[in-house]
PDB file of N, CA and C in Angstrom:
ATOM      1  N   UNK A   1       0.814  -1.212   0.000  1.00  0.00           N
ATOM      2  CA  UNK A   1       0.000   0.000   0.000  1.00  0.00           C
ATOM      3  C   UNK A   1       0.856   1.275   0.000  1.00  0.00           C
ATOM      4  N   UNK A   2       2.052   0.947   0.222  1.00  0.00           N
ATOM      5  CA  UNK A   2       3.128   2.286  -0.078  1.00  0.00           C
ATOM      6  C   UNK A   2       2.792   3.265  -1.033  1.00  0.00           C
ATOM      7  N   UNK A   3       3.051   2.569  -1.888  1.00  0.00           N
ATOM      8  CA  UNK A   3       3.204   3.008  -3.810  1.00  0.00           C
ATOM      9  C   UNK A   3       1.589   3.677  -3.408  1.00  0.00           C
ATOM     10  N   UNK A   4       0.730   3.017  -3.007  1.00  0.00           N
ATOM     11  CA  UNK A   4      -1.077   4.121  -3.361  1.00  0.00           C
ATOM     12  C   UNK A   4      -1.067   5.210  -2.506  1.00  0.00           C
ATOM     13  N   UNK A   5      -0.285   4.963  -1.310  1.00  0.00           N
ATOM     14  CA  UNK A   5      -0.159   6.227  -0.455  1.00  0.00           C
ATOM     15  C   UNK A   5       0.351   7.369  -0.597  1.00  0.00           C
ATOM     16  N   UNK A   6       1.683   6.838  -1.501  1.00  0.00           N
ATOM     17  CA  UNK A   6       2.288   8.025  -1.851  1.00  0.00           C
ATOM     18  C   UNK A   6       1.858   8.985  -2.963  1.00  0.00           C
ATOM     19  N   UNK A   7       0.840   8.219  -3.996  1.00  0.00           N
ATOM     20  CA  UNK A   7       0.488   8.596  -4.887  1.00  0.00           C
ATOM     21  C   UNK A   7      -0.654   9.645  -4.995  1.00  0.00           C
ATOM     22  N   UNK A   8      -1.753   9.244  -3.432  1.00  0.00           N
ATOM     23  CA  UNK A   8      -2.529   9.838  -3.097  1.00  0.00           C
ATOM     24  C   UNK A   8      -1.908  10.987  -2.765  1.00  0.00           C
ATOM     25  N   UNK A   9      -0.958  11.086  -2.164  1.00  0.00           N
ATOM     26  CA  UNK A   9      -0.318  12.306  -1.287  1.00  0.00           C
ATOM     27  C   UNK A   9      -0.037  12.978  -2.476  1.00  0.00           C
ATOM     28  N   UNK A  10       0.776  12.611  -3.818  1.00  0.00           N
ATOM     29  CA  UNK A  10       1.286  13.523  -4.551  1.00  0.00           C
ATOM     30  C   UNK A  10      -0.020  14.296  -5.070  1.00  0.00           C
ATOM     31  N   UNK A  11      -0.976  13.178  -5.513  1.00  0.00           N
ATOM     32  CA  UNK A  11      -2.061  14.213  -6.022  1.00  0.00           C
ATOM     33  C   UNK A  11      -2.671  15.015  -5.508  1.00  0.00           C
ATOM     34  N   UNK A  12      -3.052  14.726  -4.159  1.00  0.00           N
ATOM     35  CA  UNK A  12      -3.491  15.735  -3.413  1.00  0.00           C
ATOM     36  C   UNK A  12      -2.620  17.024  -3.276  1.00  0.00           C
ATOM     37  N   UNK A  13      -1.499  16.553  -3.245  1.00  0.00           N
ATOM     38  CA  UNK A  13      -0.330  18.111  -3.269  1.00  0.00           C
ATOM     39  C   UNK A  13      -0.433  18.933  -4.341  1.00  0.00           C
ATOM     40  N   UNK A  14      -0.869  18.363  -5.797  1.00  0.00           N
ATOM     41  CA  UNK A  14      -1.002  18.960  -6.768  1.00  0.00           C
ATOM     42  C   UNK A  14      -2.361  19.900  -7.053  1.00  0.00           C
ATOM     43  N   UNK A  15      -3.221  18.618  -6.572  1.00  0.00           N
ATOM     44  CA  UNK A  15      -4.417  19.753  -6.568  1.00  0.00           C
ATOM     45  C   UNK A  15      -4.618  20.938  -5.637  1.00  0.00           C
ATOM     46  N   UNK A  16      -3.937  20.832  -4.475  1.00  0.00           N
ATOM     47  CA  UNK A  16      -4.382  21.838  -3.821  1.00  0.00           C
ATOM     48  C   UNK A  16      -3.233  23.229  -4.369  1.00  0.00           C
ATOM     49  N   UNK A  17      -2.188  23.084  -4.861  1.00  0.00           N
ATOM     50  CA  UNK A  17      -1.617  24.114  -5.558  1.00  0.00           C
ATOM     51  C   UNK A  17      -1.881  24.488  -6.401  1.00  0.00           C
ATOM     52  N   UNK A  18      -2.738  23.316  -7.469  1.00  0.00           N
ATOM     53  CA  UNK A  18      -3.414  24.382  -8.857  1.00  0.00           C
ATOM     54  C   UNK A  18      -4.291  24.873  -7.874  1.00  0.00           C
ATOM     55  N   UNK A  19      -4.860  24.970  -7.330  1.00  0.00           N
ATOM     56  CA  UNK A  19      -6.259  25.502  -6.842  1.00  0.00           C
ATOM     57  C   UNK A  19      -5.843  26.830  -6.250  1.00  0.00           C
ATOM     58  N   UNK A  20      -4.840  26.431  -5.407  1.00  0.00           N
ATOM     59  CA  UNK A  20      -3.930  28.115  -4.773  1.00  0.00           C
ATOM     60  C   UNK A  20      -3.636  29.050  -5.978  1.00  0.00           C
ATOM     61  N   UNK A  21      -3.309  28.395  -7.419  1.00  0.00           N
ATOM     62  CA  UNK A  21      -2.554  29.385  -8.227  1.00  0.00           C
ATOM     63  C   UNK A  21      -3.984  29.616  -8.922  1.00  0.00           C
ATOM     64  N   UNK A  22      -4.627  29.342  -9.092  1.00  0.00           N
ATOM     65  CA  UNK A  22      -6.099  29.549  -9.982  1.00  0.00           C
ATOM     66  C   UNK A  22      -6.366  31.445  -9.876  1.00  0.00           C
ATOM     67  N   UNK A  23      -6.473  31.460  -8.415  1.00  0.00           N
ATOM     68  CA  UNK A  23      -6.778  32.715  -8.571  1.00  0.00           C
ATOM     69  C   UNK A  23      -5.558  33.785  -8.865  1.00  0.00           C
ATOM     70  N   UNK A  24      -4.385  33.431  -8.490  1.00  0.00           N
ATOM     71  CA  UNK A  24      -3.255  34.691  -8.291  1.00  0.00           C
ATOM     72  C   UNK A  24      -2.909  34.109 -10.086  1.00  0.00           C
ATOM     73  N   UNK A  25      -3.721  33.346 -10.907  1.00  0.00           N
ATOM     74  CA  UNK A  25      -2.993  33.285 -12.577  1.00  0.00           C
ATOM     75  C   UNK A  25      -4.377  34.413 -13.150  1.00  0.00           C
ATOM     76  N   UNK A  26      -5.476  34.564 -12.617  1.00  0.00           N
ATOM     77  CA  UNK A  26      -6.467  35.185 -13.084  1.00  0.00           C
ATOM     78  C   UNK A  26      -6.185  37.033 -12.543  1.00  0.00           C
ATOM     79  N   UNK A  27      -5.453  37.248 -11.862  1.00  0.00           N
ATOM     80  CA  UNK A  27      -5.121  38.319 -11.287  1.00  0.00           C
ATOM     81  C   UNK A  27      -4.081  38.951 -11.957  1.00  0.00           C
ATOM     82  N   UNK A  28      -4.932  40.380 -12.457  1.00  0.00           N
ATOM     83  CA  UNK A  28      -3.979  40.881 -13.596  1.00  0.00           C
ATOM     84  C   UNK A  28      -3.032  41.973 -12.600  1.00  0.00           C
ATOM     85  N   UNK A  29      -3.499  42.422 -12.059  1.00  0.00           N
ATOM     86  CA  UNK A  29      -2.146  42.769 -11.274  1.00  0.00           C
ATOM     87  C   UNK A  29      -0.450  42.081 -10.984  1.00  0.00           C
ATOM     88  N   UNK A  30      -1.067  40.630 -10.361  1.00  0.00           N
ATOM     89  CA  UNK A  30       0.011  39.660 -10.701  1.00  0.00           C
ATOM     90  C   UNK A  30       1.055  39.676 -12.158  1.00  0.00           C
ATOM     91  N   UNK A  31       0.081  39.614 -13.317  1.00  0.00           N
ATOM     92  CA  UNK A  31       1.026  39.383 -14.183  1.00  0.00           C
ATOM     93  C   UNK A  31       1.709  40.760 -14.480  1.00  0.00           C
ATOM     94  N   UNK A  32       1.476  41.766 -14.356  1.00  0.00           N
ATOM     95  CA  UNK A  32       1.751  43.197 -14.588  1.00  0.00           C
ATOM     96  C   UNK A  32       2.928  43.377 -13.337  1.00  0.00           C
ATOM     97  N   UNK A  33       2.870  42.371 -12.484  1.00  0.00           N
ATOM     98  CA  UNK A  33       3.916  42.489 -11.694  1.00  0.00           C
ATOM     99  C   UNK A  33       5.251  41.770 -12.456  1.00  0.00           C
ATOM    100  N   UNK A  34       4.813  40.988 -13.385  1.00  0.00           N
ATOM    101  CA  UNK A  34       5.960  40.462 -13.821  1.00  0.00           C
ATOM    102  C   UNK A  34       6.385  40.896 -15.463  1.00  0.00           C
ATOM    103  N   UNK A  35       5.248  42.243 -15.476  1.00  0.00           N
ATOM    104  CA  UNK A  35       5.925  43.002 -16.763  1.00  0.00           C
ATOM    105  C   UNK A  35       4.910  42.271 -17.797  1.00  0.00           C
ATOM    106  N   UNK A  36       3.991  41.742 -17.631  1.00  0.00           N
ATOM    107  CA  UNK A  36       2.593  41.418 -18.664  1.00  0.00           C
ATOM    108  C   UNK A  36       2.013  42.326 -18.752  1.00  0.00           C
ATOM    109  N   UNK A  37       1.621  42.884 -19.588  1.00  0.00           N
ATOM    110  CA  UNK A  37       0.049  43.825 -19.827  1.00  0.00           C
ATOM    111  C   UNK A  37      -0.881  43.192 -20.436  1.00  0.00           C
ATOM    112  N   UNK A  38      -0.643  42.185 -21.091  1.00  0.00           N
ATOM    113  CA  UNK A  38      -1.777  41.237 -21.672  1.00  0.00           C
ATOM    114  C   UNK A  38      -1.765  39.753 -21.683  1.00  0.00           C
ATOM    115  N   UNK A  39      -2.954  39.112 -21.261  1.00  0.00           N
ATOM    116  CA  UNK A  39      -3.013  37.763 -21.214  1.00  0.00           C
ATOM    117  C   UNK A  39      -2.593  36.849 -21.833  1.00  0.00           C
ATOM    118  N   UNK A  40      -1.460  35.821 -21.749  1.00  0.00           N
ATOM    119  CA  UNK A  40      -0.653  35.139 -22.672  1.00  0.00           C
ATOM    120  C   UNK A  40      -0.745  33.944 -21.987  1.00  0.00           C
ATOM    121  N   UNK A  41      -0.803  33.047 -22.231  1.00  0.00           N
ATOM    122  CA  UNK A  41      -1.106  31.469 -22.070  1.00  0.00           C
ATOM    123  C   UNK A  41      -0.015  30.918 -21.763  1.00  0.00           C
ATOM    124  N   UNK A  42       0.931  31.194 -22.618  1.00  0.00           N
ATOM    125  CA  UNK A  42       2.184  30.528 -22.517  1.00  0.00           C
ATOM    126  C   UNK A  42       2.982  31.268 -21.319  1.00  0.00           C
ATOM    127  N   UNK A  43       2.846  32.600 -21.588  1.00  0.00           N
ATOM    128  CA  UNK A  43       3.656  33.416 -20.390  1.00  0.00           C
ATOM    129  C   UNK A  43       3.065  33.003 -18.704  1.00  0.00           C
ATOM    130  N   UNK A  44       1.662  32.745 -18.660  1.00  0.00           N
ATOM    131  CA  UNK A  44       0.777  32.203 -17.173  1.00  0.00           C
ATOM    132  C   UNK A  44       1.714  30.405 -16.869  1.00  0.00           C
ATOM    133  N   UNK A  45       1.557  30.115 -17.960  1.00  0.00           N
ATOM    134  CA  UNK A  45       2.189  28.425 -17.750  1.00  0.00           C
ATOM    135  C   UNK A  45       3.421  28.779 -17.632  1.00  0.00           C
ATOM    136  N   UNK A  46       4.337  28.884 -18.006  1.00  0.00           N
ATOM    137  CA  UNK A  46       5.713  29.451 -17.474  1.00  0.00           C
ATOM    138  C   UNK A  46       5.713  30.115 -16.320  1.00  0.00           C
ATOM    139  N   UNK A  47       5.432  31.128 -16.203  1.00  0.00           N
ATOM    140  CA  UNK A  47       5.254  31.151 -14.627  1.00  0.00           C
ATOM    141  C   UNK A  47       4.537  30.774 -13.350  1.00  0.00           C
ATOM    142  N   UNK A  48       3.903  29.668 -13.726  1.00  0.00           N
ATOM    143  CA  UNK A  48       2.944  29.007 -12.959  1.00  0.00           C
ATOM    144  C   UNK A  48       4.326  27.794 -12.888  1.00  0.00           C
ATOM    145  N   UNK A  49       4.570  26.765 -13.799  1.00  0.00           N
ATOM    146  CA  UNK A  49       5.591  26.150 -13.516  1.00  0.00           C
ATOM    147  C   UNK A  49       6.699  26.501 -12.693  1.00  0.00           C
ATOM    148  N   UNK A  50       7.454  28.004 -13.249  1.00  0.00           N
ATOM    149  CA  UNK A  50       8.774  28.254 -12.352  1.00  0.00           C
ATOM    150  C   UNK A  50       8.435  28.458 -10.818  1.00  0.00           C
ATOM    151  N   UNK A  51       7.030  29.359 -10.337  1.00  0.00           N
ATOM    152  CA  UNK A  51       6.717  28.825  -9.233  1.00  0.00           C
ATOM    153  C   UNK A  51       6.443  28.302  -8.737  1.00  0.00           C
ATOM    154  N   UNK A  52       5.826  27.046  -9.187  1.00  0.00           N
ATOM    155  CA  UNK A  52       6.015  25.935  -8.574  1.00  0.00           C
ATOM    156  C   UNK A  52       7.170  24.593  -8.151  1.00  0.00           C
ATOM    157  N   UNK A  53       7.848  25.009  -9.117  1.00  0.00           N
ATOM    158  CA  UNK A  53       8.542  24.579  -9.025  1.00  0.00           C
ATOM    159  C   UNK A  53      10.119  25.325  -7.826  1.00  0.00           C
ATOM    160  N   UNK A  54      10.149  26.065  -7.817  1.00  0.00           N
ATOM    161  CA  UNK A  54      10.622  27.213  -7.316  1.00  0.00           C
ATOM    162  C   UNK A  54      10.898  27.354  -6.013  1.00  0.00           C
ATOM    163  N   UNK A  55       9.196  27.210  -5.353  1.00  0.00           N
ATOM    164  CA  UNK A  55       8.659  27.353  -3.900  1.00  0.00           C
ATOM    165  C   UNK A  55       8.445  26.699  -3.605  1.00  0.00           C
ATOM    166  N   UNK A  56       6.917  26.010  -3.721  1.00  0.00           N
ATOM    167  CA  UNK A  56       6.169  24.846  -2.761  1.00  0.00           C
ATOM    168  C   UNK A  56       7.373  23.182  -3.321  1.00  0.00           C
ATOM    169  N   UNK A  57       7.328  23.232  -4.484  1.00  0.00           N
ATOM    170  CA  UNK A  57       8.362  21.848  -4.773  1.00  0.00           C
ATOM    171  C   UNK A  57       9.369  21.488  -3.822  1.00  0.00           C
ATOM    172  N   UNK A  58       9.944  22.188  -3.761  1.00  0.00           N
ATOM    173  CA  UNK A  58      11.457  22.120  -2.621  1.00  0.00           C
ATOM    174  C   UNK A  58      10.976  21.433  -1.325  1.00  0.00           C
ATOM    175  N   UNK A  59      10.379  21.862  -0.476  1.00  0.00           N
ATOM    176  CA  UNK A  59      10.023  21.475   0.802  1.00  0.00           C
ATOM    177  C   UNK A  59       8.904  20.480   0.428  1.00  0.00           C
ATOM    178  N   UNK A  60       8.083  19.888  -0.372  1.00  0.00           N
ATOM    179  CA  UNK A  60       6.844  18.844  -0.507  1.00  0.00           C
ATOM    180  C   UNK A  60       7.944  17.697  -1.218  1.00  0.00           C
ATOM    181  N   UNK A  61       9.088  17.863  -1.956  1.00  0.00           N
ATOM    182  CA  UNK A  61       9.728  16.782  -2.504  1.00  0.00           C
ATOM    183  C   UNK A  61      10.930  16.290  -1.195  1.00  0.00           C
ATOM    184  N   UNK A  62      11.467  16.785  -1.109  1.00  0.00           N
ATOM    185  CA  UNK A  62      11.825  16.586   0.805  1.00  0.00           C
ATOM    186  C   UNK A  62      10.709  15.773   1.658  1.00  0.00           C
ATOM    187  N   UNK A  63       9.888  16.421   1.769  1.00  0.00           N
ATOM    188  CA  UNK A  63       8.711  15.365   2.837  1.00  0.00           C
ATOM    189  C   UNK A  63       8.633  14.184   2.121  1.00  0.00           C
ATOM    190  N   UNK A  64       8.437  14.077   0.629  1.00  0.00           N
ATOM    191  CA  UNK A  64       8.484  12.741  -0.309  1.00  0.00           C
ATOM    192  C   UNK A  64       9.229  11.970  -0.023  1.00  0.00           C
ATOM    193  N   UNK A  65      10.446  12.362  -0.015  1.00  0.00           N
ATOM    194  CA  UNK A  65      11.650  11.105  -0.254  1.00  0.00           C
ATOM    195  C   UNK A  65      11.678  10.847   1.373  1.00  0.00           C
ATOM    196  N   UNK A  66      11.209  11.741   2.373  1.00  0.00           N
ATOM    197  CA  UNK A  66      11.402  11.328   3.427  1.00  0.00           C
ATOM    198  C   UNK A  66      10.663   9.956   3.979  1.00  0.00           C
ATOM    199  N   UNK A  67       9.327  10.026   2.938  1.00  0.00           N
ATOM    200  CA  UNK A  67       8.071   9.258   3.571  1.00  0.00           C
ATOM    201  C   UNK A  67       8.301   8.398   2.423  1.00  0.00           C
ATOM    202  N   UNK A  68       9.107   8.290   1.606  1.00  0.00           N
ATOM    203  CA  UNK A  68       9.128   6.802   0.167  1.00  0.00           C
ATOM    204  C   UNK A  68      10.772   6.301   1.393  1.00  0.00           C
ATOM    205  N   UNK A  69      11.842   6.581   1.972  1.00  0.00           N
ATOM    206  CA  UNK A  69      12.472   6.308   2.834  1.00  0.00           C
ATOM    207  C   UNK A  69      12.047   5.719   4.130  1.00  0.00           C
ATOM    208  N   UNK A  70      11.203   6.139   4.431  1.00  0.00           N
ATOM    209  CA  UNK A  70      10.546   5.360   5.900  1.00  0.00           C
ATOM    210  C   UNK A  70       9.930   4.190   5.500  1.00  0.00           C
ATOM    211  N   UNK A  71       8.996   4.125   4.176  1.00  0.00           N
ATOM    212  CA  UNK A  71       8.578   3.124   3.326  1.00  0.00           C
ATOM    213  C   UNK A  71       9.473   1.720   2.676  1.00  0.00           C
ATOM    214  N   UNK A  72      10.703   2.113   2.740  1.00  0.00           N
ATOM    215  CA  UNK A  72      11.384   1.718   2.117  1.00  0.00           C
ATOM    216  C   UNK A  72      11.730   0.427   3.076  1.00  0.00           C
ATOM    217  N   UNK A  73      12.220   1.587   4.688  1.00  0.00           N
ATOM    218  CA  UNK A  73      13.172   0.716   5.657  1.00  0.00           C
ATOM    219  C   UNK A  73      11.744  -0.200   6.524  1.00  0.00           C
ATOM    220  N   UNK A  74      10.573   0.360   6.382  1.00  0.00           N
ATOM    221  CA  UNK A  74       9.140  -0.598   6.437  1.00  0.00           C
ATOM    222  C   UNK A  74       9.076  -2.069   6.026  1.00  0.00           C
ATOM    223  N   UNK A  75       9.291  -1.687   4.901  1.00  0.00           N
ATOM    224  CA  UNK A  75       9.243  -3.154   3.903  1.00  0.00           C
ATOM    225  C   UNK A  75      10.573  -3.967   4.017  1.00  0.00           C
ATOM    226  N   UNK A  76      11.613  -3.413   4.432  1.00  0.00           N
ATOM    227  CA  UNK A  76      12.723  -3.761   4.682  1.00  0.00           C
ATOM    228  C   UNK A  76      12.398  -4.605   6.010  1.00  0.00           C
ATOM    229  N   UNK A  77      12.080  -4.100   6.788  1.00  0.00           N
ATOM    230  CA  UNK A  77      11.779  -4.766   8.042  1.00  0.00           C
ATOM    231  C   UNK A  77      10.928  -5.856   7.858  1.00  0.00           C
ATOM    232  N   UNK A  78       9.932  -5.800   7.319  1.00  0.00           N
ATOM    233  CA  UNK A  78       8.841  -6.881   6.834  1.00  0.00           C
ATOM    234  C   UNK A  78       9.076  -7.643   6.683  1.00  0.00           C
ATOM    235  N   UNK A  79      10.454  -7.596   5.331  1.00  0.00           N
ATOM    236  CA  UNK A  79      11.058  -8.868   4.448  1.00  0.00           C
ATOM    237  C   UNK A  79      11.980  -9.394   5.754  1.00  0.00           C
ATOM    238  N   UNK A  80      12.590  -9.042   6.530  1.00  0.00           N
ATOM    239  CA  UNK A  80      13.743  -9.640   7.655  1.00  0.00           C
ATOM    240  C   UNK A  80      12.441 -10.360   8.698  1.00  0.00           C
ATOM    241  N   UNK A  81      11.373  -9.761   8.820  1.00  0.00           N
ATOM    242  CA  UNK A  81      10.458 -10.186  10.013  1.00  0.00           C
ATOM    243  C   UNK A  81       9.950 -11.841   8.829  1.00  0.00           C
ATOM    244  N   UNK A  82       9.261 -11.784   7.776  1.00  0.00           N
ATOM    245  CA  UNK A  82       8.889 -13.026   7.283  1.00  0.00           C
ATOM    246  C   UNK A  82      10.234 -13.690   6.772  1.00  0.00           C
ATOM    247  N   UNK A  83      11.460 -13.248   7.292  1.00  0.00           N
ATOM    248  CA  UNK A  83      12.212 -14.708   6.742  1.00  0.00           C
ATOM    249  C   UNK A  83      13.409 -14.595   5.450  1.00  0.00           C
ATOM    250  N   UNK A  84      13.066 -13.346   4.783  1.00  0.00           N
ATOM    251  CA  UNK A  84      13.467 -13.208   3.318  1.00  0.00           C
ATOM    252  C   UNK A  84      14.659 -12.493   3.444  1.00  0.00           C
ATOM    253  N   UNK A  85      15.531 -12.259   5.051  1.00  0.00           N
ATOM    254  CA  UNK A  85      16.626 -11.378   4.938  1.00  0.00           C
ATOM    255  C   UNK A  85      17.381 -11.347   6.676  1.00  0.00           C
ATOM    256  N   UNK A  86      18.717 -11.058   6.427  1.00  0.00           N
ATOM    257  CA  UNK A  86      19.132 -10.642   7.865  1.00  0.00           C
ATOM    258  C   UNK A  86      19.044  -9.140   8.843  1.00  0.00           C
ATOM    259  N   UNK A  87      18.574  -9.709  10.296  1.00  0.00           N
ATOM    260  CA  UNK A  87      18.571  -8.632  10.707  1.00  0.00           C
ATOM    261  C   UNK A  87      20.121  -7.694  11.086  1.00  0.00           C
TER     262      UNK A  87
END
């Protein structure tokens, strides 16, 4: 159940950040902060990516590998508890 847990977690991480950026990509102030005066598709996805990637990524991919690592030494233990390895 690792692998579904983690998977749940990623999606849930994803949706709740498109949902955060929904409104600050519809906010023309925002883009005029970054030197837009007019609505560009490509220019919103580019900067919707670099901040995400940027900000929230860093610290949610950290908690990841922390919790696919605890998962890891889990199953590790499992396999030594039924037999399949040394402790």
């Amino acid at each position: 159940m690792h692998i579904s847990k983690l998977q749940v977690f990623n999606c849930i991480y994803l949706v709740l950040f498109a949902l955060l950026m929904i409104p600050l990509m519809q906010n023309e102030p925002f883009l005029v902060a970054f030197g837009f005066y007019h609505e560009n598709y490509f220019i919103l996805l580019f900067i919707y990516v670099h901040l995400y990637l940027y900000t929230v990524d860093i610290p949610m991919r950290i908690l990841l590998h922390k919790m696919s690592r605890y998962f890891e030494l889990e199953a590790d233990t499992y396999s030594v508890k039924v037999g399949y390895g040394k402790a």
